[in-house]
N, C-alpha and C. Protein backbone atom coordinates (compact mmCIF):
# COMPACT_ATOMS: atom_id res chain seq x y z
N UNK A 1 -37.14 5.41 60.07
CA UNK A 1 -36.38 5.87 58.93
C UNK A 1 -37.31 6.00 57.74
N UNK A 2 -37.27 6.96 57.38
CA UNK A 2 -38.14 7.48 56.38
C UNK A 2 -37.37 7.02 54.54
N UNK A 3 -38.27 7.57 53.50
CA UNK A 3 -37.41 6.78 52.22
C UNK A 3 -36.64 8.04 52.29
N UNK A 4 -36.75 9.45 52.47
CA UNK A 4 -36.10 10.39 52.12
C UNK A 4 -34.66 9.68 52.95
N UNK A 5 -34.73 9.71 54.29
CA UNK A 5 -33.71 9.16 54.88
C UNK A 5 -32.44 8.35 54.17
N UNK A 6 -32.80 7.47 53.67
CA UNK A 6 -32.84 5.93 53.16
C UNK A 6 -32.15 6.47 51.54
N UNK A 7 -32.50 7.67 50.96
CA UNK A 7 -32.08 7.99 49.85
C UNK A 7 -30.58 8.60 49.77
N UNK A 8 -30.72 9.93 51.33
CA UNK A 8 -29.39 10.39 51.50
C UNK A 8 -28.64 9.58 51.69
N UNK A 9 -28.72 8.46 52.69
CA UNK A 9 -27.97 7.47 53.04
C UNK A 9 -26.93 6.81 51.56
N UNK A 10 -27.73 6.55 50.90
CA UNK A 10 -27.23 5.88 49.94
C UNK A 10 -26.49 7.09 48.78
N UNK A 11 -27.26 8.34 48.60
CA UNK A 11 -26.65 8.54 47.96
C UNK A 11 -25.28 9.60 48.43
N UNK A 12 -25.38 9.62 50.07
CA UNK A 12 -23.66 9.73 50.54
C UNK A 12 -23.37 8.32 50.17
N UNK A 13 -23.40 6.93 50.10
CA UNK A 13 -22.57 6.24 50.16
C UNK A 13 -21.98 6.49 48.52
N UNK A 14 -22.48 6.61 47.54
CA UNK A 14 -22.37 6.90 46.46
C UNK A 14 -21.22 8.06 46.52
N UNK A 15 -21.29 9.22 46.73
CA UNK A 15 -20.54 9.98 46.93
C UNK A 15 -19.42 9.50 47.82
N UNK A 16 -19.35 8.79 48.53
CA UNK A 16 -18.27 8.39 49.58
C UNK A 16 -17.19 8.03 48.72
N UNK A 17 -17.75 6.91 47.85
CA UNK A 17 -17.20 5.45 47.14
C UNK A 17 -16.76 6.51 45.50
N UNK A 18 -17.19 7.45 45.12
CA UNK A 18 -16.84 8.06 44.06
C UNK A 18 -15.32 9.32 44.67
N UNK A 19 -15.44 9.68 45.83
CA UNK A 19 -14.89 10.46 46.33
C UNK A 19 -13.04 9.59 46.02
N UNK A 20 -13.01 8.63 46.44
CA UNK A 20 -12.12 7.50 46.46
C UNK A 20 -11.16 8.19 44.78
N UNK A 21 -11.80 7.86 44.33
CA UNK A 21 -11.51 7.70 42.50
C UNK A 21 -11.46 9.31 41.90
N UNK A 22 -12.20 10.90 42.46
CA UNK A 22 -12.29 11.68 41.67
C UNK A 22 -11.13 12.37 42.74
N UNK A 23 -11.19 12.56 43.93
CA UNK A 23 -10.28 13.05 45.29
C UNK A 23 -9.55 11.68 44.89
N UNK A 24 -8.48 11.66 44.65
CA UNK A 24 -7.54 10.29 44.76
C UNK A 24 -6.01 11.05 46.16
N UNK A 25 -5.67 10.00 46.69
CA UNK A 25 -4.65 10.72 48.08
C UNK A 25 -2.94 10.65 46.99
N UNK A 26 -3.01 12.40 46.85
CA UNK A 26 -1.49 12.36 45.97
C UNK A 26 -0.20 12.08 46.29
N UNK A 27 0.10 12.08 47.83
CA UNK A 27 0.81 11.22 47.97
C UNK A 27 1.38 10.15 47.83
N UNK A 28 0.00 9.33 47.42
CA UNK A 28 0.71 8.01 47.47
C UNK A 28 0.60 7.82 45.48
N UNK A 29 -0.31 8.67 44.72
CA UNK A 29 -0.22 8.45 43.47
C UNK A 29 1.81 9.15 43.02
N UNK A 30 2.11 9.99 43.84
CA UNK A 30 3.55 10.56 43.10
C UNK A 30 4.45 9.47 44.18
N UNK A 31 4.27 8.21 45.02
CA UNK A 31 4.86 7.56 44.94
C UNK A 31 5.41 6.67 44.43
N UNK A 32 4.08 6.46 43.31
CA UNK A 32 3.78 5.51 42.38
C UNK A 32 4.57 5.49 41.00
N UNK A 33 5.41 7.27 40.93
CA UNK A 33 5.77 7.81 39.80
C UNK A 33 6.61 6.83 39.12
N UNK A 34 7.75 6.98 39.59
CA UNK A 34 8.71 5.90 39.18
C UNK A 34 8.50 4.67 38.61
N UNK A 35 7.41 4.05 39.81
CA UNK A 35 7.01 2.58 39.11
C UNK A 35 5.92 2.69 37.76
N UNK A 36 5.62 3.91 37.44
CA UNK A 36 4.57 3.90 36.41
C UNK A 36 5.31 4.59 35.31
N UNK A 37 6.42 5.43 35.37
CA UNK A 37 7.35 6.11 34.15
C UNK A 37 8.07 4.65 33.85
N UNK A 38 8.54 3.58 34.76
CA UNK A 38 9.46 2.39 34.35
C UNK A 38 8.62 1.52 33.61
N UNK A 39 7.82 1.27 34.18
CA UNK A 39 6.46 0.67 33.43
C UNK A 39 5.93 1.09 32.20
N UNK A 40 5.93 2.60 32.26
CA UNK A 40 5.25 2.80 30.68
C UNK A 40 6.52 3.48 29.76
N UNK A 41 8.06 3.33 30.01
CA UNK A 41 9.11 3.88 29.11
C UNK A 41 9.74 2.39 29.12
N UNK A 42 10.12 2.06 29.93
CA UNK A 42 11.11 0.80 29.63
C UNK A 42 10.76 -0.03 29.76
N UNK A 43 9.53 -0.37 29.73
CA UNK A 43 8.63 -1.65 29.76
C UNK A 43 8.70 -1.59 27.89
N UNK A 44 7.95 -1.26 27.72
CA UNK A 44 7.75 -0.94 26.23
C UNK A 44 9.21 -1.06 25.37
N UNK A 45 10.04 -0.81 25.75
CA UNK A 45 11.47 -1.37 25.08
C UNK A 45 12.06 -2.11 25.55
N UNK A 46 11.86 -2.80 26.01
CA UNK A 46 12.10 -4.11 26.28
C UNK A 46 11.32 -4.88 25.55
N UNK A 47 10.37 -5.02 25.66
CA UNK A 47 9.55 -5.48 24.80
C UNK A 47 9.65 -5.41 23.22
N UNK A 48 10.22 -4.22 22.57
CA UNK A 48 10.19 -4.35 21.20
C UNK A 48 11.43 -4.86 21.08
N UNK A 49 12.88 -4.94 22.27
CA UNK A 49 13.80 -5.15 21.43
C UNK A 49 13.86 -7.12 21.79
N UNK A 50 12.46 -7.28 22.85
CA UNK A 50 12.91 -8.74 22.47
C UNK A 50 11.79 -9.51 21.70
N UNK A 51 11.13 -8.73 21.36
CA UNK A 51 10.31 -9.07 19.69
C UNK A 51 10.71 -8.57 18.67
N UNK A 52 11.81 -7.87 18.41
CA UNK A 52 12.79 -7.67 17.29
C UNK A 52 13.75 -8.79 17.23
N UNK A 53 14.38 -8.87 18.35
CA UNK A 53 15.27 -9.82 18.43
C UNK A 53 14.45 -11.84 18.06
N UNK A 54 13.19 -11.67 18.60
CA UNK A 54 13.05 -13.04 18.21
C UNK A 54 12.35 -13.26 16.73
N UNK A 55 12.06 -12.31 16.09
CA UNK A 55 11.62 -12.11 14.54
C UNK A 55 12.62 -11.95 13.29
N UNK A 56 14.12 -11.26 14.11
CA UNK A 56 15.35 -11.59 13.41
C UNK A 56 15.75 -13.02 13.68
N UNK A 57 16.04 -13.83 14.56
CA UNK A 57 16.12 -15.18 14.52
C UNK A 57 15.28 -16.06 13.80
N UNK A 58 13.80 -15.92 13.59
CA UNK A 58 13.39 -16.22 12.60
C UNK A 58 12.86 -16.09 11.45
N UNK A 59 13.50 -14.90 10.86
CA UNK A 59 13.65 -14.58 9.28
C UNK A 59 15.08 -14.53 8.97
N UNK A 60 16.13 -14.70 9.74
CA UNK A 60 17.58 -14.48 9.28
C UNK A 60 17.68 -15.19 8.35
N UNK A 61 19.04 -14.87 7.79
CA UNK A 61 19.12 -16.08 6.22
C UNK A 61 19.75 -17.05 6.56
N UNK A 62 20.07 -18.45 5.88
CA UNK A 62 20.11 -19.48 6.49
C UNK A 62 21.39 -20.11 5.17
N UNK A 63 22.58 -20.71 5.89
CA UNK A 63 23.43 -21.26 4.82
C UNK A 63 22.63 -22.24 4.38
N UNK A 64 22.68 -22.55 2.75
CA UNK A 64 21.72 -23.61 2.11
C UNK A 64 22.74 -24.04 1.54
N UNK A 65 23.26 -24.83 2.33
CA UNK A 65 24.47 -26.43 2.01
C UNK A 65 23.80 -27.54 2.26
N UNK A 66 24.22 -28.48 1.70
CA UNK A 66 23.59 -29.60 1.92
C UNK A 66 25.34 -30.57 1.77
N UNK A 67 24.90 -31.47 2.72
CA UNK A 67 26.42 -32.37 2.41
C UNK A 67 26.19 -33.83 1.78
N UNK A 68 27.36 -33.44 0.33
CA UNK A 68 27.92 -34.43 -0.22
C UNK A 68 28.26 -35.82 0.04
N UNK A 69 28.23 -37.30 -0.02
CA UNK A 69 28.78 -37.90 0.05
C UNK A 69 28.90 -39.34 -1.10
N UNK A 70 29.77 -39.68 -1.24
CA UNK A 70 29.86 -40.68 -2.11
C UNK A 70 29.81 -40.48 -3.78
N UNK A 71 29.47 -40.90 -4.52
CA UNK A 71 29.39 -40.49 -6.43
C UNK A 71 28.38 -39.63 -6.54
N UNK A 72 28.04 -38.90 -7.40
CA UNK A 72 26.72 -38.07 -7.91
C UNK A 72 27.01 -38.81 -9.62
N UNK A 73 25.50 -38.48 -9.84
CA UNK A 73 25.43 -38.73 -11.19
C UNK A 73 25.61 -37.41 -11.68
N UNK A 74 26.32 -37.56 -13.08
CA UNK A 74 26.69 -36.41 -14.26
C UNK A 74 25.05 -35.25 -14.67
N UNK A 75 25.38 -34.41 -14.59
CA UNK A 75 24.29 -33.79 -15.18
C UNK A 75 24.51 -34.16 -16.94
N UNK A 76 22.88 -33.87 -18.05
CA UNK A 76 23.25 -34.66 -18.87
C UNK A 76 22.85 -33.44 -20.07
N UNK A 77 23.45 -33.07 -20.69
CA UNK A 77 23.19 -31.87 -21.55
C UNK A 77 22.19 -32.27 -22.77
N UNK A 78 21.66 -31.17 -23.49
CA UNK A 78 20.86 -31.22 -23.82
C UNK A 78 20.54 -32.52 -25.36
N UNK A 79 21.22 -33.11 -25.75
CA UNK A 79 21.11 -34.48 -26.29
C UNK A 79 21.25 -35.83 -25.43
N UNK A 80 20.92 -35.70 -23.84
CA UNK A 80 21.35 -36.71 -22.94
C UNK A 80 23.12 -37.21 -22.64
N UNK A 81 23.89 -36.70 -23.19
CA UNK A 81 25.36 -36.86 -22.74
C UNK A 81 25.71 -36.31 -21.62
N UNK A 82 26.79 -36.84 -21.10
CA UNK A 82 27.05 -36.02 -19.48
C UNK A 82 27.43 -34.92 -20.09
N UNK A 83 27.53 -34.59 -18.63
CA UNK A 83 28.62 -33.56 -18.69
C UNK A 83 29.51 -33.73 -17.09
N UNK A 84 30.73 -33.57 -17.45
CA UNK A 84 31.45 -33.86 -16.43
C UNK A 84 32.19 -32.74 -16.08
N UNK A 85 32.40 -31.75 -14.51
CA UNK A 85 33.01 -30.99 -14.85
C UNK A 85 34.44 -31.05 -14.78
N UNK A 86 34.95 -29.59 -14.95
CA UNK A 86 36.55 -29.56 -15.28
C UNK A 86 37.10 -29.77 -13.44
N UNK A 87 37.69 -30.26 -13.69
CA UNK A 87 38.84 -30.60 -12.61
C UNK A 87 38.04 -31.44 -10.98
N UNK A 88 36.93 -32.37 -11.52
CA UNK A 88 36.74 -33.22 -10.27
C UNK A 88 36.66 -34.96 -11.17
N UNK A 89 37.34 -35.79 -10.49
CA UNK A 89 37.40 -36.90 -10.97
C UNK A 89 35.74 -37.31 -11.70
N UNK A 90 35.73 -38.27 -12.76
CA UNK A 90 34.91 -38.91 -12.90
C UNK A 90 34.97 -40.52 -13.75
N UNK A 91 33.70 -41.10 -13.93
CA UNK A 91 34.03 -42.28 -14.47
C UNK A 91 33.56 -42.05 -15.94
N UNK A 92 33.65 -42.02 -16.42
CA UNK A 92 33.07 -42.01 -18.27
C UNK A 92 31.51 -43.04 -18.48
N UNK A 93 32.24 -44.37 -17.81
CA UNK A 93 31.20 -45.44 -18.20
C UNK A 93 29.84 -45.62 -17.51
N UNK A 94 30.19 -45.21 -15.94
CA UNK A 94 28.95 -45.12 -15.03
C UNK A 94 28.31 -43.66 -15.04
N UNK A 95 29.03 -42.64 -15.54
CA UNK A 95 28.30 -41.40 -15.48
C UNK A 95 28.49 -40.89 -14.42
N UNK A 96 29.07 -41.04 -13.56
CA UNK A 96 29.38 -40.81 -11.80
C UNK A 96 30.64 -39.27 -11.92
N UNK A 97 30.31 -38.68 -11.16
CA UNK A 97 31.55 -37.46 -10.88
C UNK A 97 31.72 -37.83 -8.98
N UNK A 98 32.74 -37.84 -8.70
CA UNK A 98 33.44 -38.22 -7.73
C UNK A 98 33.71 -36.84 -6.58
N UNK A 99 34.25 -36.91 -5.46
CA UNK A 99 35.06 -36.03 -5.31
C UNK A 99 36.03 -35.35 -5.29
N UNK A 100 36.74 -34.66 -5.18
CA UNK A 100 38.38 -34.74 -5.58
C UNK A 100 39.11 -35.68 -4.40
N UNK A 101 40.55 -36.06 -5.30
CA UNK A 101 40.68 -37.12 -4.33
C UNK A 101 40.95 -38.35 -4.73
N UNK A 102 39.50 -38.99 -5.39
CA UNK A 102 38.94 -40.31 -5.48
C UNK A 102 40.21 -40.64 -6.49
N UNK A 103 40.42 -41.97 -6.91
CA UNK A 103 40.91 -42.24 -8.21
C UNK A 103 40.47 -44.02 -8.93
N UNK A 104 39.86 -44.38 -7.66
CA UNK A 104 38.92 -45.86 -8.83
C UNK A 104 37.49 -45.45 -8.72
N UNK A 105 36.46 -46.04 -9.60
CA UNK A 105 35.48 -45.99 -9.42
C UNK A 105 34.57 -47.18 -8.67
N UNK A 106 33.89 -46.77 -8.05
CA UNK A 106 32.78 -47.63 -6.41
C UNK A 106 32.14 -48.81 -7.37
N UNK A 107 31.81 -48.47 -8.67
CA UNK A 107 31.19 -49.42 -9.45
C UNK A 107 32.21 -50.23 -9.86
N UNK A 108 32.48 -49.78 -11.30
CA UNK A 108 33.60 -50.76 -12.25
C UNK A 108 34.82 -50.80 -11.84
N UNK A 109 35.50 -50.44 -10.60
CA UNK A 109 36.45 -50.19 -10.46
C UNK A 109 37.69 -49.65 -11.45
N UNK A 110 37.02 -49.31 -12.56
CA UNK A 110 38.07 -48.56 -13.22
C UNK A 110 38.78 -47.20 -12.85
N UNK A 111 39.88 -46.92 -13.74
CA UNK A 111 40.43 -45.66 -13.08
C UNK A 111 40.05 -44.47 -13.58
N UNK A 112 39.76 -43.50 -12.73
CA UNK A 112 38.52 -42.43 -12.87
C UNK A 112 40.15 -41.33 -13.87
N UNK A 113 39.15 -40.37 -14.75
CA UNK A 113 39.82 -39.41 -14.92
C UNK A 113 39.25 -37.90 -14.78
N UNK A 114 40.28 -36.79 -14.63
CA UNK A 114 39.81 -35.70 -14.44
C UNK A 114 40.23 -35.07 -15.99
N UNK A 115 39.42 -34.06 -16.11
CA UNK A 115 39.28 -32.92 -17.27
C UNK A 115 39.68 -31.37 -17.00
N UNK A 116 41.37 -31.54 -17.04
CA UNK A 116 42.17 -29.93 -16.92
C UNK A 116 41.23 -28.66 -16.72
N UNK A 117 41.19 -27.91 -16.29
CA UNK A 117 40.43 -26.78 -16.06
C UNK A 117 40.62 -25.68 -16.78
N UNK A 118 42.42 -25.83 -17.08
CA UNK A 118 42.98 -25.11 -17.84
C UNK A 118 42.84 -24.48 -19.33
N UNK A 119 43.09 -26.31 -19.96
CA UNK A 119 43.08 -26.64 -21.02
C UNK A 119 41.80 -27.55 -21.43
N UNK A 120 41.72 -28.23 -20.96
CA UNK A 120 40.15 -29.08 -20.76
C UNK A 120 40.98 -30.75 -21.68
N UNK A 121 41.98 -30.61 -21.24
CA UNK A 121 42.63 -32.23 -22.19
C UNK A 121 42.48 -33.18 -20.51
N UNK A 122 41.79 -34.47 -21.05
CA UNK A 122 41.57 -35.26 -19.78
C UNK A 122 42.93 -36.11 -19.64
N UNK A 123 42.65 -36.51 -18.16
CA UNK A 123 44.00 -37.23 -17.69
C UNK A 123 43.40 -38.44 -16.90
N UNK A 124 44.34 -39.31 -16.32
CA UNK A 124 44.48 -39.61 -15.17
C UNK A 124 44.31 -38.85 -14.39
N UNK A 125 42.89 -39.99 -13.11
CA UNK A 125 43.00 -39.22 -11.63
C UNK A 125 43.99 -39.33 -10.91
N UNK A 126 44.96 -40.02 -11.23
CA UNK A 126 45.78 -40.94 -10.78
C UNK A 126 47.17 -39.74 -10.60
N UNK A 127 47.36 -38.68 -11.78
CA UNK A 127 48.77 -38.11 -12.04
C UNK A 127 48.30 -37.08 -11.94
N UNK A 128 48.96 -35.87 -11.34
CA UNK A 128 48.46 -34.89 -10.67
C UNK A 128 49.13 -33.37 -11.48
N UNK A 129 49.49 -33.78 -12.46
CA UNK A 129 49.78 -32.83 -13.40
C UNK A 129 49.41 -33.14 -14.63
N UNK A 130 48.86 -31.77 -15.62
CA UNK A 130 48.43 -31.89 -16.66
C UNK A 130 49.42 -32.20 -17.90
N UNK A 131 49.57 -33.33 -18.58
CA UNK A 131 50.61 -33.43 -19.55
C UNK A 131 50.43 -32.86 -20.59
N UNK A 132 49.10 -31.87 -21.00
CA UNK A 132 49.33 -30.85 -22.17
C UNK A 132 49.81 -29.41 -21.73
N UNK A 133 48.81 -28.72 -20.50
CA UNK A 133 49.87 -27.79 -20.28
C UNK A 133 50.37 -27.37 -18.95
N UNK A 134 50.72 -28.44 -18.23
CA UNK A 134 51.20 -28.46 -17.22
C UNK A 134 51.09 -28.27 -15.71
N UNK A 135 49.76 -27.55 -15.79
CA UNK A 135 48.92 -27.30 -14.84
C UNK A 135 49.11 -28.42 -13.42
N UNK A 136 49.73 -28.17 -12.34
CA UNK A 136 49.74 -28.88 -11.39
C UNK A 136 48.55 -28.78 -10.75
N UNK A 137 47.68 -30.06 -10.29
CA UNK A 137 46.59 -30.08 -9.57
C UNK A 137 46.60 -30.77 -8.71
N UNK A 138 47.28 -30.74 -7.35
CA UNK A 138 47.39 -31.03 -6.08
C UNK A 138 45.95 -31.41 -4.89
N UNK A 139 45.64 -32.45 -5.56
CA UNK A 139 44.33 -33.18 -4.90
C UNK A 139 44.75 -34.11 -3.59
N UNK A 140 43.64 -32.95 -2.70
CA UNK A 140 43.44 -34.03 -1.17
C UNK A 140 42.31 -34.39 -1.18
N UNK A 141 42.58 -35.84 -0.42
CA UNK A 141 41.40 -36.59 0.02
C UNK A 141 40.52 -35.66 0.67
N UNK A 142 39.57 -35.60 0.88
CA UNK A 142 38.32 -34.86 1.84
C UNK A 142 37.38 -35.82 1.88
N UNK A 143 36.53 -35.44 3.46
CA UNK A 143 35.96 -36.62 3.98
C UNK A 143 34.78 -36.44 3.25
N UNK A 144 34.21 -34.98 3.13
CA UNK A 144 32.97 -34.85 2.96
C UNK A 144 33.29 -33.48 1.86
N UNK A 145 32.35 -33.73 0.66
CA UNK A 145 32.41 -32.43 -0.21
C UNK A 145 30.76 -31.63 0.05
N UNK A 146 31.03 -30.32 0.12
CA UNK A 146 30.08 -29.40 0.38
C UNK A 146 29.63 -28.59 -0.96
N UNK A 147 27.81 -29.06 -1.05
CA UNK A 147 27.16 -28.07 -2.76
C UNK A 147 26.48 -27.34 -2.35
N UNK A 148 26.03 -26.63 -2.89
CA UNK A 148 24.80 -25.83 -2.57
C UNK A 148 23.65 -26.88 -3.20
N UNK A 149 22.15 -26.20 -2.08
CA UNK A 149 21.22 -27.13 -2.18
C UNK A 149 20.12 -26.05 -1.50
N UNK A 150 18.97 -27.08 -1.65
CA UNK A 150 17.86 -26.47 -1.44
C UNK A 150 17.40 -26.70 0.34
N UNK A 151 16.73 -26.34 1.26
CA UNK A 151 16.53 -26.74 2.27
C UNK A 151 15.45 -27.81 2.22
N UNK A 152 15.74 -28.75 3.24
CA UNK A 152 14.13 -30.10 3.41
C UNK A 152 13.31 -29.51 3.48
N UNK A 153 12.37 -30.22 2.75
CA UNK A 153 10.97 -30.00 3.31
C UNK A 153 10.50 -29.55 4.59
N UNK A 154 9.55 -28.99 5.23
CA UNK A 154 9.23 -28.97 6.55
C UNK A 154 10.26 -27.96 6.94
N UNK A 155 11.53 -27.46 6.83
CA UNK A 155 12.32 -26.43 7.57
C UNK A 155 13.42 -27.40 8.11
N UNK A 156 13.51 -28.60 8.05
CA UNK A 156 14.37 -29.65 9.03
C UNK A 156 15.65 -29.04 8.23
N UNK A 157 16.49 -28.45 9.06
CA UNK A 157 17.79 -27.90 8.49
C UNK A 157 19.14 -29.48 8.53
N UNK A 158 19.93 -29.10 7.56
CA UNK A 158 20.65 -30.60 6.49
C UNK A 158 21.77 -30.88 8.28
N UNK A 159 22.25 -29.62 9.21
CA UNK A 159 23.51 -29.80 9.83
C UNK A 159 22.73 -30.06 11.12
């Protein structure tokens, strides 16, 4: 075997092994059709609608409640006095606003009053109508009162 020999040899194998890839057998590539139109059309949407879908779950908006329980202190206006608002029980002496409902206070046990909404003349938490102008205010107990609030730190959601 000569090098000339030794050259054709190789470079039919070359040609053999390229023949494969430039001659490809079309039969079996238009069998392939289907699995390569499903692959490159509905592969691809699928894909965006479940990376749409998991990028709306985490940017959606988020209720920012936080739950109430027990007294809050009075917010205190701008010379430090409360402020108490109109129509939820409070105590005068501890500064505490209650929920509706309440009618002693957790501290002094005194009896809490509310401030008409109407008229703004304070009462008894105790009597459920306003004796200046008449305003009936029909207060139920509730277990838990709901404010708006900010979310925790870290993302730890309040529910």
């Amino acid at each position: 075997m000569t090098i000339i020999e030794a050259l054709e040899g190789l470079w039919n194998t070359i040609l053999d092994v390229t023949s494969l890839f430039v001659i490809p057998d079309w039969h079996a590539v238009i069998a392939l059709l289907p699995l390569l139109i499903f692959l490159g059309v509905v592969g691809p949407l699928v894909t965006f609608f479940l990376l749409g879908t998991v990028i709306y779950q985490l940017r959606k908006p988020r209720v920012k409640v936080s739950f109430e329980e027990g007294p809050r202190r009075a917010e205190l206006d701008e010379s430090g006095q409360p402020v108490f608002p109109a129509g939820l029980p409070h105590c005068r002496r501890d500064a505490l606003v209650y929920s509706s409902g309440t009618q002693r206070c957790d501290v002094c046990r005194d009896g809490l009053t509310v401030t008409c909404p109407m008229c703004g003349v304070g009462r008894a938490a105790a009597l459920d109508t306003c004796g200046n102008c008449g305003l009936v205010l029909k207060i139920e107990n509730r277990a838990v009162a709901v404010r708006r609030g900010r979310p925790r730190p870290g993302g730890a959601a309040a529910a």
